[in-house]
C-alpha atoms as a PDB file:
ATOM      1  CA  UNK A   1     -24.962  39.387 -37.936  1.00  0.00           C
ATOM      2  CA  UNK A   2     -25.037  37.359 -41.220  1.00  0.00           C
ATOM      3  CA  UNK A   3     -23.651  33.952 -41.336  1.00  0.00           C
ATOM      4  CA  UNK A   4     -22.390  35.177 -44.742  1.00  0.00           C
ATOM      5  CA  UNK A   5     -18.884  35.905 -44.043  1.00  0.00           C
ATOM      6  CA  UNK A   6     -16.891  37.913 -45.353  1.00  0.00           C
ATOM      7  CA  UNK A   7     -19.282  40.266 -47.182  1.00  0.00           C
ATOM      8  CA  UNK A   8     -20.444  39.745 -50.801  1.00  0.00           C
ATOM      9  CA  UNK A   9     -20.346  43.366 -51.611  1.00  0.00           C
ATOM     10  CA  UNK A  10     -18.578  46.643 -50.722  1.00  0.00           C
ATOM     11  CA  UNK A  11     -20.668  49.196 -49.020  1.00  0.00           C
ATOM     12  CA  UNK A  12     -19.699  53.104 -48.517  1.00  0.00           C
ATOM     13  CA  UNK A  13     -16.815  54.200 -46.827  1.00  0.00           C
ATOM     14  CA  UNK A  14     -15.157  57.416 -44.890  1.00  0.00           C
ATOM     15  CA  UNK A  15     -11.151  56.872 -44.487  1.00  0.00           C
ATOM     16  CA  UNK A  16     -11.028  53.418 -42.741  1.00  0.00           C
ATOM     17  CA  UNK A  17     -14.338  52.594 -42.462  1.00  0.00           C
ATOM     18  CA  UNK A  18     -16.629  51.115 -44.555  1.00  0.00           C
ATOM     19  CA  UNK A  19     -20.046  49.537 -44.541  1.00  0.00           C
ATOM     20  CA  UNK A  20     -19.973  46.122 -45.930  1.00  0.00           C
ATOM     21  CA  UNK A  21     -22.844  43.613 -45.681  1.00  0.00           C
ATOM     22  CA  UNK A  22     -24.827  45.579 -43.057  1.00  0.00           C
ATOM     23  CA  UNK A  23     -22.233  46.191 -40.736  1.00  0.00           C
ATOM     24  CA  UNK A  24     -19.403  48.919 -39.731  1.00  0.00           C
ATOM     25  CA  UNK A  25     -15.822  47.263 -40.745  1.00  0.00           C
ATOM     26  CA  UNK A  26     -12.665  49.184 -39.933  1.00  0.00           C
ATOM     27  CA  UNK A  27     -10.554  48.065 -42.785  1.00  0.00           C
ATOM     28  CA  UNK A  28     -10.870  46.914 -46.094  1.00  0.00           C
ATOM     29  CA  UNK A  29     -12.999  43.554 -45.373  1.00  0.00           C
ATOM     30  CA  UNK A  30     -11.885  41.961 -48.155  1.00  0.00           C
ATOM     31  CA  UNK A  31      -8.894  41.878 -45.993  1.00  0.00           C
ATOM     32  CA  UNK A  32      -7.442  42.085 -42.343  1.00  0.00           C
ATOM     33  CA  UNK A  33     -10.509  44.119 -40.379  1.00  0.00           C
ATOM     34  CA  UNK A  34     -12.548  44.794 -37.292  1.00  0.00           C
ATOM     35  CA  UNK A  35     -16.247  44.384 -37.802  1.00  0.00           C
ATOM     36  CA  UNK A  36     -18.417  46.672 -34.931  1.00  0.00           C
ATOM     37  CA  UNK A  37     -21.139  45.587 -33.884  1.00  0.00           C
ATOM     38  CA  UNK A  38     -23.732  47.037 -30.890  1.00  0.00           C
ATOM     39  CA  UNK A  39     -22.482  43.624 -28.796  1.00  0.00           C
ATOM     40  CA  UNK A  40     -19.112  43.188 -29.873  1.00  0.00           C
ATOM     41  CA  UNK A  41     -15.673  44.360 -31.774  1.00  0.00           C
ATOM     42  CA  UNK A  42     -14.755  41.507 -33.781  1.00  0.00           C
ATOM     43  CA  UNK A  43     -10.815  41.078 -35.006  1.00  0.00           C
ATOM     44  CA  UNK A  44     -10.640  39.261 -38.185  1.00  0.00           C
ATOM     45  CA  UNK A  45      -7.432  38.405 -39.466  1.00  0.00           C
ATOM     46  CA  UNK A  46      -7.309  37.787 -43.373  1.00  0.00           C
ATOM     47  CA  UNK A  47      -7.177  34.230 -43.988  1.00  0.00           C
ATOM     48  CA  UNK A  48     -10.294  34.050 -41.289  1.00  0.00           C
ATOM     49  CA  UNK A  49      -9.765  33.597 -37.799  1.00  0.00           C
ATOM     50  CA  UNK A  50     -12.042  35.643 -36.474  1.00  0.00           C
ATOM     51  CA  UNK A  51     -12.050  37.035 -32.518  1.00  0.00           C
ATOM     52  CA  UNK A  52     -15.356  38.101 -30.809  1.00  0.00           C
ATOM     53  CA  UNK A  53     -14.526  40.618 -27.912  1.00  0.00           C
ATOM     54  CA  UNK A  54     -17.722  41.957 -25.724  1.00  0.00           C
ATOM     55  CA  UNK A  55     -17.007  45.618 -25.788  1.00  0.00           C
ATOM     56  CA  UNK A  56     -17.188  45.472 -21.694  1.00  0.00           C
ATOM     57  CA  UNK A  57     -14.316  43.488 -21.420  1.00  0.00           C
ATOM     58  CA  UNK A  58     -12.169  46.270 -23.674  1.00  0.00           C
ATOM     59  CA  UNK A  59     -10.774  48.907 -21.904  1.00  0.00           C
ATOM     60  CA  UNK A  60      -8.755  51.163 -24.421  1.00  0.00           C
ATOM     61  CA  UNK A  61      -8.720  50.440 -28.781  1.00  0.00           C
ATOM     62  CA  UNK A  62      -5.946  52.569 -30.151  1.00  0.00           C
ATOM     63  CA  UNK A  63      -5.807  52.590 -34.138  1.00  0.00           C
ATOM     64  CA  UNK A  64      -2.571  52.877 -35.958  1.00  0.00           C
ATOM     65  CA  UNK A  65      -2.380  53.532 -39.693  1.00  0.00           C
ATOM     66  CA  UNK A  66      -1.006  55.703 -41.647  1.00  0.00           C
ATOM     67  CA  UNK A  67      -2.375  59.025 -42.399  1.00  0.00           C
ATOM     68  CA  UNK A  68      -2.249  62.228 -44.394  1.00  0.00           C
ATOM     69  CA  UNK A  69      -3.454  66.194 -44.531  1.00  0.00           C
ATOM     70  CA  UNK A  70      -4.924  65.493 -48.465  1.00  0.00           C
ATOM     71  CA  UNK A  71      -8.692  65.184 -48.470  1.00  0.00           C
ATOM     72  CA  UNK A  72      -8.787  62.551 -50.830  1.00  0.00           C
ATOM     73  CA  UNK A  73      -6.034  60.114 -50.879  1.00  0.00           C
ATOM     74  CA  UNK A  74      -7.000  57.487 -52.249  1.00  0.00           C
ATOM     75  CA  UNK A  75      -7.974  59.019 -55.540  1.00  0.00           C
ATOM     76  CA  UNK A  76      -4.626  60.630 -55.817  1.00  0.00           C
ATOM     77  CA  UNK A  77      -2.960  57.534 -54.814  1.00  0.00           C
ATOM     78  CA  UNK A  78      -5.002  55.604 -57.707  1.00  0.00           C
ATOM     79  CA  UNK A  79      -4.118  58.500 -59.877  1.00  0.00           C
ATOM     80  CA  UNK A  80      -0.438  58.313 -59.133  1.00  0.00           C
ATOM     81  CA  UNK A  81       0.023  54.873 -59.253  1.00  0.00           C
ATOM     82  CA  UNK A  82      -1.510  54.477 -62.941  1.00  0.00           C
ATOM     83  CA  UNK A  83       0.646  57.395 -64.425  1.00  0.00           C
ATOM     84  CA  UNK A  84       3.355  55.353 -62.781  1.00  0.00           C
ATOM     85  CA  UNK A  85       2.326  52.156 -64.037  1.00  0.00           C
ATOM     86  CA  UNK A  86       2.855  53.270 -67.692  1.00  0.00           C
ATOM     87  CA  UNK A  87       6.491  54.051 -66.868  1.00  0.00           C
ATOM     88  CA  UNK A  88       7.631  51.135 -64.279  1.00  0.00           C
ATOM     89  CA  UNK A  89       8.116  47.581 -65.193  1.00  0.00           C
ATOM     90  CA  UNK A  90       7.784  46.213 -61.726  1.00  0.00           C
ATOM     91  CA  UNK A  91       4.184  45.515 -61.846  1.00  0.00           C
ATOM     92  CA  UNK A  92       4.359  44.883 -57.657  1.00  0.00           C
ATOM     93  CA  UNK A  93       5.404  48.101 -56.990  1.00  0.00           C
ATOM     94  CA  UNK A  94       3.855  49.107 -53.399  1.00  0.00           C
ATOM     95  CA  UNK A  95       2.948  45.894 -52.508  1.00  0.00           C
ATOM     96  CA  UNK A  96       5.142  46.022 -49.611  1.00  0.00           C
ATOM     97  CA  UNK A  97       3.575  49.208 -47.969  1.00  0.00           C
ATOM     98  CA  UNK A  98       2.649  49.343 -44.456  1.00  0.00           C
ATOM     99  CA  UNK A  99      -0.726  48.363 -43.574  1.00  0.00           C
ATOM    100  CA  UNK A 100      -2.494  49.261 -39.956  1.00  0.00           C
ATOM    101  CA  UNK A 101      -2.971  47.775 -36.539  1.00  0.00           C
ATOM    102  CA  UNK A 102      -5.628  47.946 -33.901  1.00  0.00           C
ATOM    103  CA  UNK A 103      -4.311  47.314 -30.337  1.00  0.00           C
ATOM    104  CA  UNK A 104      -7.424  46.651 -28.206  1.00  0.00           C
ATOM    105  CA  UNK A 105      -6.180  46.364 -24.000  1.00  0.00           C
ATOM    106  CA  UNK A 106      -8.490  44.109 -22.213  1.00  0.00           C
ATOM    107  CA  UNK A 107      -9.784  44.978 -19.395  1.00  0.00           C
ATOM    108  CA  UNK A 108      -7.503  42.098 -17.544  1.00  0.00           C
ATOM    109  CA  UNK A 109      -4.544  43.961 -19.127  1.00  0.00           C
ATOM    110  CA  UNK A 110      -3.654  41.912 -21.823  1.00  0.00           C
ATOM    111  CA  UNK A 111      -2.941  43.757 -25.362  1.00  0.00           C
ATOM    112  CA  UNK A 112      -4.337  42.187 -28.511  1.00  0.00           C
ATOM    113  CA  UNK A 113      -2.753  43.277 -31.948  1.00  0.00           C
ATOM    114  CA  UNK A 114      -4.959  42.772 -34.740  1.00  0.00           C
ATOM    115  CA  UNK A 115      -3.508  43.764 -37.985  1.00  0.00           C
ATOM    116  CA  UNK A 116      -5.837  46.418 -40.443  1.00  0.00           C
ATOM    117  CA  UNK A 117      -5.684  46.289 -44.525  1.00  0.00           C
ATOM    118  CA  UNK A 118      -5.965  49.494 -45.561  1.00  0.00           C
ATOM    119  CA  UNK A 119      -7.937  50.546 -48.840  1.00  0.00           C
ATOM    120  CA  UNK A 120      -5.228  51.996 -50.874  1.00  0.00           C
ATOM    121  CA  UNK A 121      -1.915  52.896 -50.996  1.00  0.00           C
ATOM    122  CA  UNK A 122      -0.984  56.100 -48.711  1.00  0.00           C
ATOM    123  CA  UNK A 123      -2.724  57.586 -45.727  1.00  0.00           C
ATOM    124  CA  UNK A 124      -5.996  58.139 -44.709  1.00  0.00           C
ATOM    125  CA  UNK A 125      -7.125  61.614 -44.291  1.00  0.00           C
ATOM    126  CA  UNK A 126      -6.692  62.683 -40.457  1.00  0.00           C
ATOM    127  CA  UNK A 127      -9.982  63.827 -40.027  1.00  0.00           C
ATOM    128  CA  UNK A 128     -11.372  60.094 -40.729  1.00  0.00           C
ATOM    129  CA  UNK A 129      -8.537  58.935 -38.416  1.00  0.00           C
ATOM    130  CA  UNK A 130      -9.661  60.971 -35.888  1.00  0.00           C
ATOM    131  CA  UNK A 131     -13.126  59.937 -36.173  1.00  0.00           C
ATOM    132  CA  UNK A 132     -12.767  56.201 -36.227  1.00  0.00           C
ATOM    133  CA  UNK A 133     -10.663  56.670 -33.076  1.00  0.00           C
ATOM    134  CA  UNK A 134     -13.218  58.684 -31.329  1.00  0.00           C
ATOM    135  CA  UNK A 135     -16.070  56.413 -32.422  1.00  0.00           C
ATOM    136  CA  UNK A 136     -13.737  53.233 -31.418  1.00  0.00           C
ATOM    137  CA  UNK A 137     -13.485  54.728 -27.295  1.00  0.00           C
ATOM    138  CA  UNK A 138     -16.879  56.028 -27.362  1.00  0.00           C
ATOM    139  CA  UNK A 139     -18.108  52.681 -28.118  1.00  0.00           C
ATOM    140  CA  UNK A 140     -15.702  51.400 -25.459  1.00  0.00           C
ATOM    141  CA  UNK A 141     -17.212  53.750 -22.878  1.00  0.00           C
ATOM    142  CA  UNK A 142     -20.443  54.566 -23.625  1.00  0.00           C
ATOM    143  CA  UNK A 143     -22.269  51.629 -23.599  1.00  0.00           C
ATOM    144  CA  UNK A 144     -25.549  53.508 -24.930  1.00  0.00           C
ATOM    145  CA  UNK A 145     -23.339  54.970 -27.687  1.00  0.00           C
ATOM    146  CA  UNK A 146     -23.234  51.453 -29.326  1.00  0.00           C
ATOM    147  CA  UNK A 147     -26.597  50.920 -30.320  1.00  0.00           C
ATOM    148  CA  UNK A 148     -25.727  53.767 -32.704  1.00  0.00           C
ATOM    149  CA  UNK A 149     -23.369  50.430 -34.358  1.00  0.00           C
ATOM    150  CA  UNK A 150     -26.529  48.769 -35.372  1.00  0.00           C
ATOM    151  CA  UNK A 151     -27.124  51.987 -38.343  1.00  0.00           C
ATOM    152  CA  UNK A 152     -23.657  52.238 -39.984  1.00  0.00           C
ATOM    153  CA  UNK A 153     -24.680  53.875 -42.679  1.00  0.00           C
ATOM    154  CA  UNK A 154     -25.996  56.528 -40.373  1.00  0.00           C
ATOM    155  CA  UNK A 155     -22.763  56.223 -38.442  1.00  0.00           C
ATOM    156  CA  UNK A 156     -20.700  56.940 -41.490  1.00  0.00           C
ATOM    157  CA  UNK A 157     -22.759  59.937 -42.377  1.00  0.00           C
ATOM    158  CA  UNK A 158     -22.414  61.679 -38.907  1.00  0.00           C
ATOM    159  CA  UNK A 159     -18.776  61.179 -39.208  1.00  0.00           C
ATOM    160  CA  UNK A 160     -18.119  62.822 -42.931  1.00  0.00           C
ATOM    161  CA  UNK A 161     -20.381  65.585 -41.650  1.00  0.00           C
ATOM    162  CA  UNK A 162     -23.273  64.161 -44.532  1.00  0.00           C
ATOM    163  CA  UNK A 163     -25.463  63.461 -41.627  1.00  0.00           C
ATOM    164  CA  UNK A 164     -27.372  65.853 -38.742  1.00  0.00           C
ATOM    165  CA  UNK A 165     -27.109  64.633 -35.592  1.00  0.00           C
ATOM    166  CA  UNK A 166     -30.188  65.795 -35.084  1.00  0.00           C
ATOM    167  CA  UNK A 167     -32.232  63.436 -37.300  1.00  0.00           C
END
């Protein structure tokens, strides 16, 4: 991984992931994110601690934020929020909404709560949900599965059902 950190530039995304400077972030990384890699899930917390876990010492990653049937949320949410804008005078409206965690268990049994910024305001459509969740434990036990980490572009694709995973 790049010393550069955090990313210069925003990559493409599916719900809560996103590519950003070559690597698979769940969460916005200009934020509070995970970054996986093929060796390691890596908590960082906004203001930039950052915690390197080997993926063999994780045994269970469960990923709490919020989420929603709507394919697009984020659009509407954008959409909503600017008619709204032209009507409310609190210009800080939302800025108290819920963001996401990531509980990863260790393998010695100790929980570690990292928070996740999310993208936009509202939920996340389930079916990205579902996917980071599944990709998350499949990482966790599969270790073959990860090298898959090391193309997240690719790994994005397969997931929004752009990509064949028969390439």
């Amino acid at each position: 991984m790049s010393d550069a950190w955090p990313p210069s530039r925003l990559g493409r995304r599916f719900g809560p992931l996103e590519v950003s400077g070559g690597a698979l972030v769940l969460g916005d990384s200009s934020g509070s994110h995970a970054v996986l890699t093929p060796e390691e899930l890596v908590l960082v917390e906004w203001r930039g601690e950052r915690r390197p876990i080997a993926w063999d010492d994780i045994a269970d990653a469960e990923l709490a934020v919020p989420t929603t049937r709507f394919r697009w949320p984020g659009a509407a949410t954008t959409l909503a929020l600017t008619v709204a804008g032209a009507f409310l005078v609190d210009p800080a409206y939302g800025d108290e909404a819920p963001h996401g965690n990531l509980v990863v268990t260790l393998r010695e049994g100790q929980k570690v709560r990292s928070p996740i910024t999310r993208h936009h305001h509202g939920g996340y459509w389930r079916r990205s949900v579902a996917g980071a969740e599944v990709l998350l434990r499949r990482s966790i036990r599969e270790p073959g599965s990860r090298s898959l980490l090391a193309a997240p572009e690719r790994v994005l694709d397969l997931l929004s059902g752009r990509g064949s995973a028969r390439r």
